[in-house]
Protein backbone atom coordinates (compact mmCIF):
# COMPACT_ATOMS: atom_id res chain seq x y z
CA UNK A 1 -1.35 -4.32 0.13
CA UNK A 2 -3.19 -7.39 1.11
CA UNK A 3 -5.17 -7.38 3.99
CA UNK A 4 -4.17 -9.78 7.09
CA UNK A 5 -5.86 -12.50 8.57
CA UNK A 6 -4.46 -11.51 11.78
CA UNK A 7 -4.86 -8.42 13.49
CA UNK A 8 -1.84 -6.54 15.28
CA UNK A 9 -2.63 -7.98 18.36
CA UNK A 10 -3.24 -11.58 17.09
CA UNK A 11 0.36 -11.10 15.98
CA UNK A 12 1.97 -10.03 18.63
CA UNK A 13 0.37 -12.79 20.62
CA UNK A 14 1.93 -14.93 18.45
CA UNK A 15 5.73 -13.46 19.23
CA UNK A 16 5.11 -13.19 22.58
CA UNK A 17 4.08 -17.20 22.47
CA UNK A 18 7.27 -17.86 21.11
CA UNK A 19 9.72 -15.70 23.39
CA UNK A 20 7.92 -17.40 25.92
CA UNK A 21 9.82 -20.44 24.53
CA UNK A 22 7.05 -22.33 22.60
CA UNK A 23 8.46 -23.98 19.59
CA UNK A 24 7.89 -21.50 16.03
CA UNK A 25 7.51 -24.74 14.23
CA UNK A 26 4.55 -26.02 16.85
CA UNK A 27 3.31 -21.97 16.90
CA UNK A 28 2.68 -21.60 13.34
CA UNK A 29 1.13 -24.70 12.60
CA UNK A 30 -1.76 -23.83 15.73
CA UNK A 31 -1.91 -20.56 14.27
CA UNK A 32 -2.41 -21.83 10.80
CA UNK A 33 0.73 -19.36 8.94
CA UNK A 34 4.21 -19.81 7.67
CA UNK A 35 7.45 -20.07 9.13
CA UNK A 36 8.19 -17.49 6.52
CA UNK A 37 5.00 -15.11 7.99
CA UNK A 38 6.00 -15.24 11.69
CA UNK A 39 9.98 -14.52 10.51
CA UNK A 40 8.22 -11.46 8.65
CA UNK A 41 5.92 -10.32 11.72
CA UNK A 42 9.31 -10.53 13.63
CA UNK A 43 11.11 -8.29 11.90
CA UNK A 44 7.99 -5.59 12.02
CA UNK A 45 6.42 -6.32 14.83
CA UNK A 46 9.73 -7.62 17.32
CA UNK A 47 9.32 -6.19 20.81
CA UNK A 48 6.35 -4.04 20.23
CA UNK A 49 3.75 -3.91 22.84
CA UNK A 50 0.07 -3.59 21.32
CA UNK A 51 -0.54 0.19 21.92
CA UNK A 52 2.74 0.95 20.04
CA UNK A 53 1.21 -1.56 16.84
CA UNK A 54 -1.73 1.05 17.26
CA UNK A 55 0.42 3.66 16.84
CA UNK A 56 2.36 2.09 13.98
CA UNK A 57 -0.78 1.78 11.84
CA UNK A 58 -2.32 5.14 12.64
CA UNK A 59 1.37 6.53 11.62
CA UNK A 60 1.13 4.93 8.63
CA UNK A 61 -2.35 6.12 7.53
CA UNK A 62 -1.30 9.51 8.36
CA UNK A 63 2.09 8.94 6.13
CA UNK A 64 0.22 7.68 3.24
CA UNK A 65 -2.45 10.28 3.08
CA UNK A 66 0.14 13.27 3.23
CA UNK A 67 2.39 11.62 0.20
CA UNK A 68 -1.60 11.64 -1.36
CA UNK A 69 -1.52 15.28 -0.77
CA UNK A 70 2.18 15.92 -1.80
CA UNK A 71 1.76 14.65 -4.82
CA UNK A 72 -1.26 16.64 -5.84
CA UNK A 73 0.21 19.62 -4.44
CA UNK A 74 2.69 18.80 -7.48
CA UNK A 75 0.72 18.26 -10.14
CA UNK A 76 -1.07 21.50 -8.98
CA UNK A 77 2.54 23.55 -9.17
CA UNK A 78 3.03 22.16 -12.33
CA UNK A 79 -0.37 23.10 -13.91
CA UNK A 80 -0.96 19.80 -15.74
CA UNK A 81 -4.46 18.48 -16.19
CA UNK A 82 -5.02 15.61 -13.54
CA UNK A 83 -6.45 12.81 -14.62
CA UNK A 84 -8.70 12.42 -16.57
CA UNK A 85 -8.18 15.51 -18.95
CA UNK A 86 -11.49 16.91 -19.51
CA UNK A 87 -10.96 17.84 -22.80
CA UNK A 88 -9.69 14.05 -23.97
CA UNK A 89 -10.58 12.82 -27.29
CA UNK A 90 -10.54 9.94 -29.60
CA UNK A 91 -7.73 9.43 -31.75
CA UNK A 92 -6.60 7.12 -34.22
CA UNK A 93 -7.60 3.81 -33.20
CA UNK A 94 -9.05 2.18 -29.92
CA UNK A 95 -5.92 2.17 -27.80
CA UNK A 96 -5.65 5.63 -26.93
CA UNK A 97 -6.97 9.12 -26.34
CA UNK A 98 -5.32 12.88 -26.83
CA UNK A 99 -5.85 15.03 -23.95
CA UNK A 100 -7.47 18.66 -26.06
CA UNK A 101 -4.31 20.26 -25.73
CA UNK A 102 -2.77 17.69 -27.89
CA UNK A 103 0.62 17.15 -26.00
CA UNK A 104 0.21 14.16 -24.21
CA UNK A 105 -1.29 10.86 -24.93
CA UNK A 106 -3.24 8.24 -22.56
CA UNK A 107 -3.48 4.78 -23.06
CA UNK A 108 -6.63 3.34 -23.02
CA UNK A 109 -5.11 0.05 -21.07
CA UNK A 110 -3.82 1.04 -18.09
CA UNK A 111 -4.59 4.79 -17.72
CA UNK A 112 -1.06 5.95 -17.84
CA UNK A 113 0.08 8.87 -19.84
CA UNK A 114 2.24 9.09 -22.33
CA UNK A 115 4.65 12.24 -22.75
């Protein structure tokens, strides 16, 4: 995901600017973003106060590194070499590799393997 010019708080500055009845039009073109942008930051951010935005990002850090571990957790149960198979070979050509136990393929473009 990209990263924002504007920090949590720099955004919620911005909504509370314009519940305060400044003009969105006026708003975004001091602030130097989108009508589209602020309609976005709305819908996330709406009503928040900055220690909740705090929360909100350390919530989602926390989600995202558990799905990390989920998904390991499954390729563990399922005993499949990660990636990359240590046992991968050449085969037939530049645009892809056979993983040792020859039932599974990776391509050499994008990384992703081929069943």
């Amino acid at each position: 995901m990209k990263k924002s010019r504007f920090t949590e708080e720099q955004i919620i500055g911005f909504l509370k600017q314009a519940e305060a009845g400044m003009p969105i039009k006026e708003l975004c073109r001091n602030g130097g973003f989108s009508d589209a942008t602020f309609y976005k930051w709305r819908a996330r951010f709406g009503g928040m106060q900055v220690s909740e935005a705090q929360r909100l990002r350390e919530l989602e850090s926390e989600n995202a590194k558990l799905k990390r571990l989920l998904a390991e957790a499954h390729l563990d149960m399922l005993g499949k070499p990660t990636w990359p198979c240590a046992g991968a070979r050449r085969a037939s050509g530049p645009s892809t590799s056979v993983c040792h136990c020859n039932w599974r393929r990776q391509s050499a473009r994008c990384g992703a393997w081929i069943l």
